[in-house]
Protein backbone atom coordinates (compact mmCIF):
# COMPACT_ATOMS: atom_id res chain seq x y z
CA UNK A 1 29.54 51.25 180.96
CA UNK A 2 28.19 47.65 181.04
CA UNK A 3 30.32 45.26 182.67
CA UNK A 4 30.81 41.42 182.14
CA UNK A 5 32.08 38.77 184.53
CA UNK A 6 35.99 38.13 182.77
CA UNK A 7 35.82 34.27 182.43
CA UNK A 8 37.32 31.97 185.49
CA UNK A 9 39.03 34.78 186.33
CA UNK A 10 36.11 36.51 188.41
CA UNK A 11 37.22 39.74 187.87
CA UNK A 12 34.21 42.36 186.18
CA UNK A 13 35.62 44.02 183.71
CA UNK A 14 34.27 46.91 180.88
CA UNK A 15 32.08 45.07 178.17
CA UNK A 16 34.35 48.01 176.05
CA UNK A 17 37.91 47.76 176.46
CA UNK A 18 40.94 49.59 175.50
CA UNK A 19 43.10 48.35 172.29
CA UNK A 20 46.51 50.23 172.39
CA UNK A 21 48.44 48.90 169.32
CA UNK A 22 47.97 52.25 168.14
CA UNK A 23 48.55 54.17 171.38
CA UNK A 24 49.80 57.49 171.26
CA UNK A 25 50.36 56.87 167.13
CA UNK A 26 48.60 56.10 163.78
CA UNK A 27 50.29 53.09 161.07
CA UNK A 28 53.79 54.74 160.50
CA UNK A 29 53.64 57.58 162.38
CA UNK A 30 56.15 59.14 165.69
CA UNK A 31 54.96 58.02 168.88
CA UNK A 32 53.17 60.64 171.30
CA UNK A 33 53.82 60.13 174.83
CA UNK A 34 51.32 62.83 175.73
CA UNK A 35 48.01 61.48 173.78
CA UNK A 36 48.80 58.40 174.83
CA UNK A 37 48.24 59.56 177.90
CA UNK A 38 44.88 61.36 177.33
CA UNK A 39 43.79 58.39 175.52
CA UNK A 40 44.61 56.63 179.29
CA UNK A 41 42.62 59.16 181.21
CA UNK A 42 39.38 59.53 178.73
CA UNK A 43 39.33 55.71 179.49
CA UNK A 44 39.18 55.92 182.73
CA UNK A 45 36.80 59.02 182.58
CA UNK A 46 34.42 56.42 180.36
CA UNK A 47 34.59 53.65 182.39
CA UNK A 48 36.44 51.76 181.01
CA UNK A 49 39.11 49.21 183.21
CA UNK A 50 40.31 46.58 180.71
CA UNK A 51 43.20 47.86 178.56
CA UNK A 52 45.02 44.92 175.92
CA UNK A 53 48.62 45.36 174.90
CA UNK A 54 51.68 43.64 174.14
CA UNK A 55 55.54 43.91 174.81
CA UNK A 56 56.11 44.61 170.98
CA UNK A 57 53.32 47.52 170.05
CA UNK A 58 54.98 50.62 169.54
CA UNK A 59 58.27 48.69 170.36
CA UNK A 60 57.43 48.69 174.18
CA UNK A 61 55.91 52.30 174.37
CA UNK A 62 52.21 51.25 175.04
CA UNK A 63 53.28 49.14 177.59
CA UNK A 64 55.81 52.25 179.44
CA UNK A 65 52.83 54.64 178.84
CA UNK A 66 50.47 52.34 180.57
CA UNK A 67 52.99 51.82 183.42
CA UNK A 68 53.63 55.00 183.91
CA UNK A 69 49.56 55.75 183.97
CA UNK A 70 49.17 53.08 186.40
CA UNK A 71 51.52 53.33 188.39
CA UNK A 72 49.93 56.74 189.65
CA UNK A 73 46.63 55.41 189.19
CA UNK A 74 46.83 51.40 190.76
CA UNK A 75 44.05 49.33 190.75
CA UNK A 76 42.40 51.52 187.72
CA UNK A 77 42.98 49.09 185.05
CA UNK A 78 42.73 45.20 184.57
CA UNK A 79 45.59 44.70 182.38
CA UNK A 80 46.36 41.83 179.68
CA UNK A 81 49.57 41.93 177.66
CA UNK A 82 51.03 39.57 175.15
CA UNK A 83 54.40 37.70 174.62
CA UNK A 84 56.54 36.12 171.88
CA UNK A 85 56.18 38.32 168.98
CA UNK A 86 59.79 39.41 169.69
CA UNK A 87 61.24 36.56 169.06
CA UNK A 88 63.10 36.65 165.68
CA UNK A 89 62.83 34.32 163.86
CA UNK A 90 59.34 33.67 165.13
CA UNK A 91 59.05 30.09 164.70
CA UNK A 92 58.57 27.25 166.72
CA UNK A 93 61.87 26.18 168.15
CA UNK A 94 62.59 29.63 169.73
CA UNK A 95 60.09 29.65 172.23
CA UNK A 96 61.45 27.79 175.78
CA UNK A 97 60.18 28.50 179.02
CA UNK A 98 63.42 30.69 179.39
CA UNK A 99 62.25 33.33 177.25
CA UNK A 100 58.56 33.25 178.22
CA UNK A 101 60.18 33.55 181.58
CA UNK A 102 62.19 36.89 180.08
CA UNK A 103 58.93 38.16 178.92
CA UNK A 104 57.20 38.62 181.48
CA UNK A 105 59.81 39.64 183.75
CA UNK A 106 60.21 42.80 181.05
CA UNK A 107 56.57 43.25 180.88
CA UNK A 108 56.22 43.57 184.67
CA UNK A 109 59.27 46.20 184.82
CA UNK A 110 57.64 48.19 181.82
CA UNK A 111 54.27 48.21 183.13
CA UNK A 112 55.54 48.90 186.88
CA UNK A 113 53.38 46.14 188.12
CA UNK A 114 53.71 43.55 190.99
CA UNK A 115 52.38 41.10 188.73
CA UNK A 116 50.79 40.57 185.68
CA UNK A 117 46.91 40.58 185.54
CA UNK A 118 46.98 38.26 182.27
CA UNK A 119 49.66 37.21 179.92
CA UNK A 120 48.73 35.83 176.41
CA UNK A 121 51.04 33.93 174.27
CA UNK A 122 50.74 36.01 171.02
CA UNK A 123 49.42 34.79 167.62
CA UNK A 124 52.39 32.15 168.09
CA UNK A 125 53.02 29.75 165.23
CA UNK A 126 50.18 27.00 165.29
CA UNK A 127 52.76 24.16 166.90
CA UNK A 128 53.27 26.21 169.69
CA UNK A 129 49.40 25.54 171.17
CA UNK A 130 50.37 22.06 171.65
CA UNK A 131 53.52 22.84 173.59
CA UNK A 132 53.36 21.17 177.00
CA UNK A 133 56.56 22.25 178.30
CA UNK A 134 55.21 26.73 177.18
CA UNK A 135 51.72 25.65 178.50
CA UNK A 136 53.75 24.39 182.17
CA UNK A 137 55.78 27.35 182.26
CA UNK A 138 53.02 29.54 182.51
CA UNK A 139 51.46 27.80 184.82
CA UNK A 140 54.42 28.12 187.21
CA UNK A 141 54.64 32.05 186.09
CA UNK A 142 51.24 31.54 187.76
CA UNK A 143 52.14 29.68 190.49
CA UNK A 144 55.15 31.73 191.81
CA UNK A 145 53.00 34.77 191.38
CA UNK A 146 54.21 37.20 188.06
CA UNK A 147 50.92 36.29 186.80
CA UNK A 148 47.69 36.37 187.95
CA UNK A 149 46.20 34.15 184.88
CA UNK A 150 47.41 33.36 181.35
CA UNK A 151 45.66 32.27 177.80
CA UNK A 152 45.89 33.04 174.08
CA UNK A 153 45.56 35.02 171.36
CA UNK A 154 44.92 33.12 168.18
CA UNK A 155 44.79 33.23 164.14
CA UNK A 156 42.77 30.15 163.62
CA UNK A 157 39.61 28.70 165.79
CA UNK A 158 41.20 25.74 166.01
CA UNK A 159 44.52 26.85 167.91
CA UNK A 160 41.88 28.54 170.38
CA UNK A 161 40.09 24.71 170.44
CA UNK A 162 43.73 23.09 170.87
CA UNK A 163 44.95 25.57 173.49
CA UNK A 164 41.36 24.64 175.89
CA UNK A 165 43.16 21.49 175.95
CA UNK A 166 45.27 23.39 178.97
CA UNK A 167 43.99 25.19 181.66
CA UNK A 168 44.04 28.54 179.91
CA UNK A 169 41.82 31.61 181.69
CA UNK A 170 40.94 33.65 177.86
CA UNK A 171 41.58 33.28 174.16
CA UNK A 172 41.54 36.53 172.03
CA UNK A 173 40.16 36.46 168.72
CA UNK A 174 39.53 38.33 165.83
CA UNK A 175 35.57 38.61 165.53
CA UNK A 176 33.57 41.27 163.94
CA UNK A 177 30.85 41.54 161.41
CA UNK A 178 33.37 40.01 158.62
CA UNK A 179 34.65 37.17 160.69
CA UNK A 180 31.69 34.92 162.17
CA UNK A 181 33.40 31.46 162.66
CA UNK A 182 34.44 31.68 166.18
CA UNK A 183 30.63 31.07 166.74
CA UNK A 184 30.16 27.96 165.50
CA UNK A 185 32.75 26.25 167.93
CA UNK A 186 34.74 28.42 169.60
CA UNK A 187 32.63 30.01 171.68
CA UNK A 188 30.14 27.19 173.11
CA UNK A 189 33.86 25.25 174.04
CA UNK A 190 34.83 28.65 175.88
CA UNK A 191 31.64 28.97 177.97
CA UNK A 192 31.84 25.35 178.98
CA UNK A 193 35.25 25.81 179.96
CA UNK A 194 34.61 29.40 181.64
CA UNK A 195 37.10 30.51 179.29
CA UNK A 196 36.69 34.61 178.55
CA UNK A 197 36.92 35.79 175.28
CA UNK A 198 38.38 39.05 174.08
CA UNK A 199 37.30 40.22 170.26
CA UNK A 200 39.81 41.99 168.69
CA UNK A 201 39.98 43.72 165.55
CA UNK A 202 36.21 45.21 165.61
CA UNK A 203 36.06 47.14 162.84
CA UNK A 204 37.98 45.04 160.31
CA UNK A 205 41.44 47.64 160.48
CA UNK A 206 38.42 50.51 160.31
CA UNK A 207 37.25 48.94 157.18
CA UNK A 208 33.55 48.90 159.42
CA UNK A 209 33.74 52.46 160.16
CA UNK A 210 32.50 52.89 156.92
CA UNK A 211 34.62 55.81 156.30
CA UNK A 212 37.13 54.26 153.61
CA UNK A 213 36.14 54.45 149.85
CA UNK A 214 38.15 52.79 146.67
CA UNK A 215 40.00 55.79 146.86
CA UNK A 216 41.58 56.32 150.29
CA UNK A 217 45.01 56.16 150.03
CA UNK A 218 46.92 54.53 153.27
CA UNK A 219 50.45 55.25 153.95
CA UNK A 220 53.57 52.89 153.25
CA UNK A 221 54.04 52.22 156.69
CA UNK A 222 50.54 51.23 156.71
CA UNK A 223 50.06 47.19 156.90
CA UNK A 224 46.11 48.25 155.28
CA UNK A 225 49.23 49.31 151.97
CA UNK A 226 51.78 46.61 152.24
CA UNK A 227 49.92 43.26 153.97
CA UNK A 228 46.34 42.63 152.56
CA UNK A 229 48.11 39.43 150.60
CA UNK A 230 49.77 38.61 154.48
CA UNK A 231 53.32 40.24 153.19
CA UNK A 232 54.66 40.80 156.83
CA UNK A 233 51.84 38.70 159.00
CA UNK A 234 49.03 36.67 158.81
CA UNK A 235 46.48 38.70 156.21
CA UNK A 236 44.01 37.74 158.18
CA UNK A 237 44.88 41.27 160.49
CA UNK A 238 44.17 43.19 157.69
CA UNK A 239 40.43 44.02 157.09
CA UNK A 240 40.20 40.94 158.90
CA UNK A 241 41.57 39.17 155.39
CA UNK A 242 38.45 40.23 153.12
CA UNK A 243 39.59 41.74 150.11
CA UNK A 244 39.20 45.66 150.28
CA UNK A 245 36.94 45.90 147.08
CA UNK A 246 34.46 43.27 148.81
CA UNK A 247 34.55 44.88 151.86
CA UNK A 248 33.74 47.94 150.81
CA UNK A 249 30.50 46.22 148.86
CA UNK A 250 29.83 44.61 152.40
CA UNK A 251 30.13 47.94 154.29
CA UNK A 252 27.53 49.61 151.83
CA UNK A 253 25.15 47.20 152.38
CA UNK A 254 25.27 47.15 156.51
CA UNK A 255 25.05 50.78 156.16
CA UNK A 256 21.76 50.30 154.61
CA UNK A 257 20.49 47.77 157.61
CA UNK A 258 21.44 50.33 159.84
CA UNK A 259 20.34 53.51 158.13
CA UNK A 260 23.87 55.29 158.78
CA UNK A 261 27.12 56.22 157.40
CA UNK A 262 28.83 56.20 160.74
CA UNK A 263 28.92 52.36 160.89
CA UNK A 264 31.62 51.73 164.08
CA UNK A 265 29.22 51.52 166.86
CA UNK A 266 26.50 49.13 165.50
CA UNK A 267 29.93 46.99 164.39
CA UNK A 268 30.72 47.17 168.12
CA UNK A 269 27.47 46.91 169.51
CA UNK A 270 26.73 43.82 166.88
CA UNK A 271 29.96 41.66 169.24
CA UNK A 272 28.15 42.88 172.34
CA UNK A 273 24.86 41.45 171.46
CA UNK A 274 26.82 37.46 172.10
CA UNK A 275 27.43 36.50 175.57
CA UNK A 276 30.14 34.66 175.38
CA UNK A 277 32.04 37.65 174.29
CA UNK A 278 33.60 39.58 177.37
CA UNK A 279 35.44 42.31 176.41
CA UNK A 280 35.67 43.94 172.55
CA UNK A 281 38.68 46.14 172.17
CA UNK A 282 38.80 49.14 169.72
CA UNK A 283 41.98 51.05 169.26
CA UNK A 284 42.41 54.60 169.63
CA UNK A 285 45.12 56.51 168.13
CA UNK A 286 43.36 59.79 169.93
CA UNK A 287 41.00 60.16 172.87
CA UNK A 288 38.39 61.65 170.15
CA UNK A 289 38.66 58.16 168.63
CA UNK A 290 37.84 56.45 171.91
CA UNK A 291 34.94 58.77 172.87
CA UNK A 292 33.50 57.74 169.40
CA UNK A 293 34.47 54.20 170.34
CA UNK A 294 32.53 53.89 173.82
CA UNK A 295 29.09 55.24 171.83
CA UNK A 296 28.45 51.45 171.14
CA UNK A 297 27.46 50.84 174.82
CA UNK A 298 24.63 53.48 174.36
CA UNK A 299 22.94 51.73 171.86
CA UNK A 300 19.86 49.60 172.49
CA UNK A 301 20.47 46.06 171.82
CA UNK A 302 20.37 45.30 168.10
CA UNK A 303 17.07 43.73 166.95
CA UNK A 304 16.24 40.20 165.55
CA UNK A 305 15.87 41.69 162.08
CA UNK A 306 19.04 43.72 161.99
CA UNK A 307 20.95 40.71 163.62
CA UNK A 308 19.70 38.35 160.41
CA UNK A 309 20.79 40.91 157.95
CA UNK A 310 23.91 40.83 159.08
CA UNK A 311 24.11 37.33 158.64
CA UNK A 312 22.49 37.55 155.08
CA UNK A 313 25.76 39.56 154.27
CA UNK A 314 27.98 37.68 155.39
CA UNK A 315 26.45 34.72 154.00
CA UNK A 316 25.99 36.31 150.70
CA UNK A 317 29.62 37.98 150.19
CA UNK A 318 31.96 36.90 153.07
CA UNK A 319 31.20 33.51 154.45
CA UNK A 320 32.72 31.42 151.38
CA UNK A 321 35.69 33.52 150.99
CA UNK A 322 36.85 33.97 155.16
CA UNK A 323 34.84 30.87 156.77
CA UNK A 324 37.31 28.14 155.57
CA UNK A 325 40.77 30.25 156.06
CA UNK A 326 40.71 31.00 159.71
């Protein structure tokens, strides 16, 4: 496993990280404490030492499972987790440096740590990015020591451009073969700033594992059933916001550039070919998953030709549709 200098932080970290919103469970399904834990070890096992969470995913399971993992394992795992999705309502005038404060203190007794190795406010409404007095609380958090370093994780390329207005360490961002606009600004700002980026949402909710047709059927307590118009959340977290039909056009047509039907590791290997990127994070709902996940760092590097293609899709189906909304 490949590894990538983290931003300002220093730190090395996996070029292939660990997702865990779907730790231990699929979309709907009860929680299991023990393959969330061999998801943990085949990590480790594959080299990999960045794991993402946050204090809401499986309503503060991932983050227990990881704490228990590490706390017989230290020093295994650079971990980032997220705050302020727990706020209800989640709107603007609820977050105060109190409960930022509050959320990390819970994040550091759930994940058994000393500290916290990164702490991103998460997907928080578009206001919030221009918060002084949120953007001054972490930086005490920082400064008395519960956090190592702080940053974002971000909707729109322009809360990621507003929040480099503070001294933030990483942004994460959805970017994958369906979502290409984080190039075009995004990134050059976050490599002048030293500012690491974390691409989440790879393979478009598995949409670019190529292994969904017009007739897969996804359970209620799916968000790929209920939130592809943004029902619960922003839509864009669904298939990355393309419309499934469209997507599944797209999909057909990489599959041909790459000669395969198992699409997931050129989609990973595709955000590895740009530097600025340092970390991409597939979820795993089983260790199987993740072993299938980490095949992306075998790969040779993509060529020219393939790399245009890709654009010529995008360009072709995606980029008038997607470019403009996020």
């Amino acid at each position: 496993m490949e590894k990538r200098i983290f931003g300002k932080t220093g730190r090395s970290i996996s070029e292939i990280g660990l997702g865990t919103w779907q730790l231990g469970t699929r979309w709907g399904t009860p929680y299991d404490r023990e393959e969330a834990k061999r998801i943990l070890e085949t990590a480790a096992e594959a080299g990999i030492n960045f794991i993402d969470t946050a204090d809401v995913y499986n309503g503060g399971e991932s983050e227990r499972s990881i704490g228990e993992y590490v706390h017989t394992h230290p020093e295994q795992f650079y971990i980032t987790t997220k705050c302020g999705r727990r706020l209800n309502p989640h709107i603007d005038e609820c977050y105060t440096p109190a409960a930022i404060d509050g959320f990390i203190h819970d994040s550091i007794a759930r994940l058994r740590v000393q500290r916290l190795d990164m702490v991103l406010l998460h997907c928080p409404p578009t206001s919030v990015f221009a918060r002084d007095d949120i953007f001054a609380e972490l930086e005490r958090q920082k400064k008395k020591g519960d956090i190592a370093d702080y940053g974002v994780s971000i909707e729109k390329v322009s809360e990621g451009l507003q929040a480099m207005e503070y001294d933030i360490s990483a942004i994460e961002v959805i970017f994958n073969m369906f979502r290409f606009k984080p190039m075009d600004e995004l990134f050059p700002k976050a490599a002048e700033k030293q500012v690491g980026i974390i691409a989440r949402v790879p393979l478009a909710s598995g949409l670019l594992t190529g292994r969904y047709t017009v007739d897969t059927i996804f359970g209620p307590k799916d968000h790929r059933s209920y939130n592809r118009e943004g029902a619960s959340f922003d839509k864009g977290e669904t298939f990355s916001g393309v419309p499934y039909e469209l997507g599944l056009k797209s999909v057909e047509e990489l599959k041909a550039v790459f000669g395969t039907e198992d699409l997931a590791p050129y989609a990973i290997r595709w955000i590895l070919m740009h530097p600025e990127v340092s970390v991409v994070i597939p979820g795993a709902s089983k260790a199987r998953q993740l072993k299938e996940n980490v095949r992306a760092a075998e790969l040779p590097a993509l060529t020219d030709a393939q790399m245009q293609a890709v654009k010529e899709i995008y360009d072709r189906n995606l980029r008038e549709v997607i470019h403009p909304q996020w």
